[in-house]
PDB file of N, CA and C in Angstrom:
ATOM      1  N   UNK A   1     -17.644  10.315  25.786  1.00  0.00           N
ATOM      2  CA  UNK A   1     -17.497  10.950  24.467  1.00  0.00           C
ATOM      3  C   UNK A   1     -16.171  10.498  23.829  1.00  0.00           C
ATOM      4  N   UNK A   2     -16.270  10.215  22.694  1.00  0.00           N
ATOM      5  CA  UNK A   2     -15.063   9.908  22.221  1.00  0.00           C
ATOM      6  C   UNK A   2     -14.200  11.038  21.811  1.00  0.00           C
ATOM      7  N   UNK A   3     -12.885  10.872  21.411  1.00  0.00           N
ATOM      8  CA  UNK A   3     -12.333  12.071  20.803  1.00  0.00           C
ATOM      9  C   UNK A   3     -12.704  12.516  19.642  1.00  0.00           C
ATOM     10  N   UNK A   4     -12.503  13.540  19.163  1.00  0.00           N
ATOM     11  CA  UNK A   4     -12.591  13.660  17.664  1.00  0.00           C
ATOM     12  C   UNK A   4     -11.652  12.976  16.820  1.00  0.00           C
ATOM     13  N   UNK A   5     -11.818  12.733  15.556  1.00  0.00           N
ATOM     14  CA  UNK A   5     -10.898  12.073  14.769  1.00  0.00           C
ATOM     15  C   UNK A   5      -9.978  12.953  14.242  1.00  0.00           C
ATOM     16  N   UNK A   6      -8.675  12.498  14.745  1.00  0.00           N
ATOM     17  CA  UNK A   6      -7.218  13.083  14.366  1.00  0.00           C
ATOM     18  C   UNK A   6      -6.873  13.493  12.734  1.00  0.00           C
ATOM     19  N   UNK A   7      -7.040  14.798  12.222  1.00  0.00           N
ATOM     20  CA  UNK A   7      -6.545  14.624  11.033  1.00  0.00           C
ATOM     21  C   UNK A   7      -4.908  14.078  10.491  1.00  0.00           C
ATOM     22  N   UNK A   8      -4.266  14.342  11.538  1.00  0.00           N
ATOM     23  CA  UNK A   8      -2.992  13.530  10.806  1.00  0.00           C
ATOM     24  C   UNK A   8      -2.940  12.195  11.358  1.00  0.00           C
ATOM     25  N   UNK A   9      -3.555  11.635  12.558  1.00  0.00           N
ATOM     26  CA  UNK A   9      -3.475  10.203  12.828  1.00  0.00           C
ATOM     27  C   UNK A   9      -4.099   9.346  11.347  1.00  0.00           C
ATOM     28  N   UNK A  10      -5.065  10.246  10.834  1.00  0.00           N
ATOM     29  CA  UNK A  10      -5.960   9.429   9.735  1.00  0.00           C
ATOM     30  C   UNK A  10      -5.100   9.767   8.462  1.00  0.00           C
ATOM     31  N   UNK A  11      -4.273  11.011   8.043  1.00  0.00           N
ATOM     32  CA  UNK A  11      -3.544  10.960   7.182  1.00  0.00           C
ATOM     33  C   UNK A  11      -2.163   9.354   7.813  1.00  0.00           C
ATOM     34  N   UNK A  12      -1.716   9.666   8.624  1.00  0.00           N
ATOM     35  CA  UNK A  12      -1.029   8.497   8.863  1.00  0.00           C
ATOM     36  C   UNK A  12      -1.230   7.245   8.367  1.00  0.00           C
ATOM     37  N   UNK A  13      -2.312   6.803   8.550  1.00  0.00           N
ATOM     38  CA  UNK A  13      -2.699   5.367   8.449  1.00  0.00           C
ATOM     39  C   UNK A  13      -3.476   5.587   6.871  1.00  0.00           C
ATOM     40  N   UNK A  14      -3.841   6.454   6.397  1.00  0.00           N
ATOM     41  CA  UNK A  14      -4.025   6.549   5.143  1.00  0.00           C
ATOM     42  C   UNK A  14      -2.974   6.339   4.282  1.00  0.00           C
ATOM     43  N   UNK A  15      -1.569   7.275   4.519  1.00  0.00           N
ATOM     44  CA  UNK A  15       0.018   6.798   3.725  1.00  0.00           C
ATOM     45  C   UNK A  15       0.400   5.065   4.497  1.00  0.00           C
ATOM     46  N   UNK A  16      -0.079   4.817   5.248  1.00  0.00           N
ATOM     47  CA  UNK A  16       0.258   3.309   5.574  1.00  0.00           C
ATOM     48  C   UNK A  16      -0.027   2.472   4.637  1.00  0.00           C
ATOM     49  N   UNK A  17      -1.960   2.664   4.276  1.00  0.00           N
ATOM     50  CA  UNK A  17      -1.976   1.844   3.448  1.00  0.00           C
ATOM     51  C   UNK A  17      -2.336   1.575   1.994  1.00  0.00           C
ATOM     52  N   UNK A  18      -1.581   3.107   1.611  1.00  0.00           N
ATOM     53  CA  UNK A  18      -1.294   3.473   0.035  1.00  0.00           C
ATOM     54  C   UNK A  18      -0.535   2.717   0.034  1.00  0.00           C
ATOM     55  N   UNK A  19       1.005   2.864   0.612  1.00  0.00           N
ATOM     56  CA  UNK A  19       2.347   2.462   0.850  1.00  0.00           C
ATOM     57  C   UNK A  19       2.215   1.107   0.778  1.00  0.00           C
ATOM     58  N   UNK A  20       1.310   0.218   1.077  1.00  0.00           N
ATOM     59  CA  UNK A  20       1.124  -1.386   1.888  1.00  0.00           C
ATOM     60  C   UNK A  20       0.900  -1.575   0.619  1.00  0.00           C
ATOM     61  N   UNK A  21      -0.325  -0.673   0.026  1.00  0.00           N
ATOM     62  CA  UNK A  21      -0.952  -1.646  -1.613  1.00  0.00           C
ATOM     63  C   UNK A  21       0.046  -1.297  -2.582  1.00  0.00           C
ATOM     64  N   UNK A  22       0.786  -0.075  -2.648  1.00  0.00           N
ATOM     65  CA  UNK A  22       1.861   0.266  -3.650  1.00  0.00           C
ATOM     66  C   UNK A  22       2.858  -0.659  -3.455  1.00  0.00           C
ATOM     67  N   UNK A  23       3.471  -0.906  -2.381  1.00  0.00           N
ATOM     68  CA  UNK A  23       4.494  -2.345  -2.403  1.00  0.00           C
ATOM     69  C   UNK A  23       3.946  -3.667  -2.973  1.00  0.00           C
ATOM     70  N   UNK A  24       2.262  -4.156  -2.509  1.00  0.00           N
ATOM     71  CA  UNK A  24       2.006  -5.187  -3.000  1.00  0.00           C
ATOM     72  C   UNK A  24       1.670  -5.143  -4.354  1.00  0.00           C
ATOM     73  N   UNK A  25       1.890  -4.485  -5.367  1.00  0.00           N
ATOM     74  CA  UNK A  25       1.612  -3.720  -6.509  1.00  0.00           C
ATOM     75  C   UNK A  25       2.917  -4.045  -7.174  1.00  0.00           C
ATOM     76  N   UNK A  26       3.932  -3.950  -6.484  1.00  0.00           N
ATOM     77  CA  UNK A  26       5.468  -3.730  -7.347  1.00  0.00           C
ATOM     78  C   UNK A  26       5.863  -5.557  -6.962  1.00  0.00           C
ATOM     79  N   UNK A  27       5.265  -5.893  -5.782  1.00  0.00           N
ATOM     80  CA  UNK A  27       5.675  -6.846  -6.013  1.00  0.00           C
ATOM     81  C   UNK A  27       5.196  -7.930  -7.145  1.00  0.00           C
ATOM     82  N   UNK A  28       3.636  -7.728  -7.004  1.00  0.00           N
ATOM     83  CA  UNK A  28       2.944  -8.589  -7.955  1.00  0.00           C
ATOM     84  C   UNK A  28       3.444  -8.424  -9.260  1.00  0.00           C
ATOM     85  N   UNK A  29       3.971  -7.137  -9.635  1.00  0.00           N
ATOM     86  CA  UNK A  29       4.346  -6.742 -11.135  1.00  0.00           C
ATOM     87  C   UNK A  29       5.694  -7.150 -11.111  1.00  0.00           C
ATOM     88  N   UNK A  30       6.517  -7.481 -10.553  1.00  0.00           N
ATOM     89  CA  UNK A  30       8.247  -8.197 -10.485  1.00  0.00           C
ATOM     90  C   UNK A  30       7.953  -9.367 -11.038  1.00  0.00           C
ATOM     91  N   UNK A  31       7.188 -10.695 -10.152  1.00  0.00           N
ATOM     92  CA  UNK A  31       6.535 -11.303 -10.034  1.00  0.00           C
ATOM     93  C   UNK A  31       5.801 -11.776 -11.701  1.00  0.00           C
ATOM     94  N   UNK A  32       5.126 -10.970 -12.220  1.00  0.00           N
ATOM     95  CA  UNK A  32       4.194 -11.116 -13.198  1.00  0.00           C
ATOM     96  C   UNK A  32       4.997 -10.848 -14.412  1.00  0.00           C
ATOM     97  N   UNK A  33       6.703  -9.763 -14.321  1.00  0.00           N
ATOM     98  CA  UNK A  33       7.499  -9.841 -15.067  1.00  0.00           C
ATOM     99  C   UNK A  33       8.435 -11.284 -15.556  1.00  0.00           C
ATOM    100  N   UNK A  34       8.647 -11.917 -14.401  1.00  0.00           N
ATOM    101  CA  UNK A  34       9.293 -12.698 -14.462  1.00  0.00           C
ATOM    102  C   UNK A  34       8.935 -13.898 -15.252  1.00  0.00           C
ATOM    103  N   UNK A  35       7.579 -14.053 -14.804  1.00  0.00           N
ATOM    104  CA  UNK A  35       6.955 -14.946 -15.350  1.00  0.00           C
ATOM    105  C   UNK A  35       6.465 -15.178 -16.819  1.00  0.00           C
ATOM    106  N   UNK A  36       6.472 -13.842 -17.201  1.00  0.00           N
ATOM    107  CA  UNK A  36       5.793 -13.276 -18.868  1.00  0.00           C
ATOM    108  C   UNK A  36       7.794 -13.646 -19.111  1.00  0.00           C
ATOM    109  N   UNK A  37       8.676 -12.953 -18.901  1.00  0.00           N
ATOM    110  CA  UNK A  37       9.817 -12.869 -19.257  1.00  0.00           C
ATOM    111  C   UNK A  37      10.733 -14.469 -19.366  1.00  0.00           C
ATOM    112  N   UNK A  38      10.327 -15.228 -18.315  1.00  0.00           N
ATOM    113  CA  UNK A  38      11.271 -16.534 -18.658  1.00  0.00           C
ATOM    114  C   UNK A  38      10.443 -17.468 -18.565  1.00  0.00           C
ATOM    115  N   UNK A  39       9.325 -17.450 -18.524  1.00  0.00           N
ATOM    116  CA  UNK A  39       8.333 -18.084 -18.845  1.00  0.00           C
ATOM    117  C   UNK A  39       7.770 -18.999 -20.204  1.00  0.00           C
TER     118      UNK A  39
END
């Protein structure tokens, strides 16, 4: 039997990968500033 699924192990890895796409988000938009800006 497996365990049941952890509600905060799954909140965990849920803020992991808000956190993962919100960084790749700020980066793409730095990125997409720069380019509109001295571009």
């Amino acid at each position: 039997m497996p365990p049941p699924p952890d509600p905060d192990r799954a909140a965990r890895v849920a803020a992991r990968v808000l956190g993962a796409v919100f960084l790749a988000a700020v980066v793409v938009g730095v990125v997409v500033a720069v380019v509109v800006f001295h571009g």
